[in-house]
Protein backbone atom coordinates (compact mmCIF):
# COMPACT_ATOMS: atom_id res chain seq x y z
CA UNK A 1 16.33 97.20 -105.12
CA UNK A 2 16.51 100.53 -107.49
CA UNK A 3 18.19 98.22 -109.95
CA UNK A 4 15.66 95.47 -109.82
CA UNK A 5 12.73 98.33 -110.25
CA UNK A 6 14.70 99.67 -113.38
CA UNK A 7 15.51 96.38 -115.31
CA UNK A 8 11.67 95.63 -114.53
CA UNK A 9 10.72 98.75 -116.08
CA UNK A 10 12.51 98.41 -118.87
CA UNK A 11 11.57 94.82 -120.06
CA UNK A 12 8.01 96.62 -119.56
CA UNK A 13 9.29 99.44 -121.89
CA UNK A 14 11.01 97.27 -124.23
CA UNK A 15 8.38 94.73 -124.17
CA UNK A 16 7.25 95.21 -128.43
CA UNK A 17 4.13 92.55 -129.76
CA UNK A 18 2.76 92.75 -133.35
CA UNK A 19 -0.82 92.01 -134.38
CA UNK A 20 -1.66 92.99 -137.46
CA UNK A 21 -4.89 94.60 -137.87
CA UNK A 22 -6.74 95.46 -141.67
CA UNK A 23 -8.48 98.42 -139.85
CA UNK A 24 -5.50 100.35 -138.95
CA UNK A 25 -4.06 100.54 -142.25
CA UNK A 26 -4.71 103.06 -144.80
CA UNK A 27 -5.28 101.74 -148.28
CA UNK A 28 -5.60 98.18 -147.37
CA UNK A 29 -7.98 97.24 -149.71
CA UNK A 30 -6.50 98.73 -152.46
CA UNK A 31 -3.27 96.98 -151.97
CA UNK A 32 -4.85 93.62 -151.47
CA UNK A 33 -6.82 94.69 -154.75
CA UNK A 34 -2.99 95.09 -156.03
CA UNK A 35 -1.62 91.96 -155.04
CA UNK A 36 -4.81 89.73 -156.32
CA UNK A 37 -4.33 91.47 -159.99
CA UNK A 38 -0.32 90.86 -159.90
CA UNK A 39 -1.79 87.42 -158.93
CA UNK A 40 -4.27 87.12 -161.74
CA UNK A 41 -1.05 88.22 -164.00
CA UNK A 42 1.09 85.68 -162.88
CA UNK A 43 -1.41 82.92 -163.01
CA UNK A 44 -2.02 83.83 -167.11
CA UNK A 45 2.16 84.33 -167.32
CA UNK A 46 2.10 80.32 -166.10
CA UNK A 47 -0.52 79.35 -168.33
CA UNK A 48 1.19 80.88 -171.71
CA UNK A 49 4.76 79.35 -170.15
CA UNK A 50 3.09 75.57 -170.18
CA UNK A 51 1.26 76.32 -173.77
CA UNK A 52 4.40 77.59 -175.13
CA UNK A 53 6.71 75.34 -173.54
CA UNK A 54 4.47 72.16 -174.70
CA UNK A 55 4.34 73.66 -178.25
CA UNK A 56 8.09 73.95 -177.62
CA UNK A 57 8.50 70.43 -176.46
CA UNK A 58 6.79 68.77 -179.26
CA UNK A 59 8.04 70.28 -182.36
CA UNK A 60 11.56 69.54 -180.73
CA UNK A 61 10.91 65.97 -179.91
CA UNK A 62 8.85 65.74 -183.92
CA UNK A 63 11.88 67.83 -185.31
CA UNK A 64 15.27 66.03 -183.27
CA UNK A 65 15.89 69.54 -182.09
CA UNK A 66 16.89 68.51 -178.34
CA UNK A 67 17.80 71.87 -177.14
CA UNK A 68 14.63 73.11 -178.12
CA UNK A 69 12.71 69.70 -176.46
CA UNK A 70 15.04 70.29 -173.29
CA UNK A 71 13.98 74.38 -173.02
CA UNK A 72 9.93 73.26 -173.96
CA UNK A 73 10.49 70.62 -170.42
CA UNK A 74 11.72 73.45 -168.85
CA UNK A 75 9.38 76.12 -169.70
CA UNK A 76 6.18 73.69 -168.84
CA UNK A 77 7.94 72.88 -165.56
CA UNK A 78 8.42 76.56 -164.74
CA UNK A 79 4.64 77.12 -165.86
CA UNK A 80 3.71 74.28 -163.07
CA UNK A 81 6.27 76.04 -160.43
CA UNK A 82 4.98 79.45 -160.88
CA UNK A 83 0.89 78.11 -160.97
CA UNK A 84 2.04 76.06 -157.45
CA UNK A 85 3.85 79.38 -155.92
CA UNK A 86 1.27 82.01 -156.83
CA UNK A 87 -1.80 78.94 -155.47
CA UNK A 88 -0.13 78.67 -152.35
CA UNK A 89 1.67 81.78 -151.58
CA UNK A 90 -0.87 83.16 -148.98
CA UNK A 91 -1.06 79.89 -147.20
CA UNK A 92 2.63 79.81 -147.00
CA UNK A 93 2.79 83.28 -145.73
CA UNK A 94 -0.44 82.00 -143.14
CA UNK A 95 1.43 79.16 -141.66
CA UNK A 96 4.56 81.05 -140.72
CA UNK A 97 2.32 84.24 -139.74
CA UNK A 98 0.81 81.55 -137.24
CA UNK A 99 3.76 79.95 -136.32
CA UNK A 100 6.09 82.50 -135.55
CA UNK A 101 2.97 84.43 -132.79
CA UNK A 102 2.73 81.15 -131.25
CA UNK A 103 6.50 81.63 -130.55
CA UNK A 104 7.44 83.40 -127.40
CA UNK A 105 9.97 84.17 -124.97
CA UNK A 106 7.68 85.32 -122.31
CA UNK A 107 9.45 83.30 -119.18
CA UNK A 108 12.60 81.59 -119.17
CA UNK A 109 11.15 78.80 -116.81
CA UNK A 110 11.98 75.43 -118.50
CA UNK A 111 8.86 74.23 -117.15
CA UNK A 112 6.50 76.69 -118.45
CA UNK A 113 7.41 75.13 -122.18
CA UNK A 114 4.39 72.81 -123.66
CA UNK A 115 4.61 69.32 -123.75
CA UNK A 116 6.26 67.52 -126.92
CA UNK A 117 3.58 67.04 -129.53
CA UNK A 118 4.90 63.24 -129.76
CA UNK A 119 5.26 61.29 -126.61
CA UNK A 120 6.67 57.75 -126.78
CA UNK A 121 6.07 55.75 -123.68
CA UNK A 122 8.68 52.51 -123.14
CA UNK A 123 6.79 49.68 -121.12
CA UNK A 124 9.61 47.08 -120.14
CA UNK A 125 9.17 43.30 -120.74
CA UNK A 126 7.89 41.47 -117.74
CA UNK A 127 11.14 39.54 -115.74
CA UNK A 128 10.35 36.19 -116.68
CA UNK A 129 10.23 36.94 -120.47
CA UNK A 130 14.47 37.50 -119.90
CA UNK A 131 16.72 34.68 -120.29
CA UNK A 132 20.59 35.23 -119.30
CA UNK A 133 22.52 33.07 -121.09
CA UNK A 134 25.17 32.14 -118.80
CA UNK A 135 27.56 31.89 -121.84
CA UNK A 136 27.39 35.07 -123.08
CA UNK A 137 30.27 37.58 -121.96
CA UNK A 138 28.74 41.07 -121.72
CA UNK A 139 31.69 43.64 -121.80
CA UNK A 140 31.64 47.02 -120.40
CA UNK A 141 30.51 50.07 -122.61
CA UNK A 142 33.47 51.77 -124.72
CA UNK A 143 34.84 54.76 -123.21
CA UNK A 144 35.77 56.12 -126.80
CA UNK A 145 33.32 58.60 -126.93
């Protein structure tokens, strides 16, 4: 019984949740002023690496320079990566902020876990719609496995 009352207290103890909270943190707004200028950087940084790599691109296709065609392809691609990362960085980091507090551990009951999001129902055939063929020889499953 005193060991029950101890591991209970414990898990209480040990129990930790995380919600974050803009009010509680000093200097919030001036590092989300931070981040949106180091965003505003990196947005011009992608538009210079697609003008340069294009500029790139065609005077080495005009010229038969192919390593300089090949590094203008890869600078415009870049460009288009970094413009896509920096676009959709905070709702990356807002989908797996969401998914990981719907994740918990809070009972180990199997049947406290939510239904499948997909449920596939299997309605039979009605008996009349099979036909044994007499002449078919159905052999017993392989024990191979």
């Amino acid at each position: 019984m005193i060991v029950d009352a101890a591991a209970a207290s414990a898990a209480v103890i040990l129990a930790v949740e995380v919600d974050p909270d803009d009010s509680k943190a000093p200097g919030i707004n001036a590092l989300k002023d931070l981040v949106n200028g180091l965003a505003a950087y990196a947005v011009v940084a992608a538009v210079a690496a697609v003008l340069l790599g294009g500029i790139a691109w065609a005077l080495g296709e005009r010229m038969g320079l192919d390593r300089a065609s090949a590094a203008g392809k890869s600078g415009v691609l870049a460009g288009f990566g970094l413009a896509f990362l920096v676009g959709a960085a905070a709702a990356f980091v807002n989908f797996f902020l969401a998914t990981g507090a719907s994740a918990s551990n809070d009972s180990d009951d199997a049947n406290s876990m939510r239904p499948p999001a997909v449920v596939q129902t299997f309605t039979p055939a009605p008996a009349d719609d099979i036909v044994d063929d007499p002449d078919v020889v159905h052999e017993l499953p392989s024990s191979d496995f």
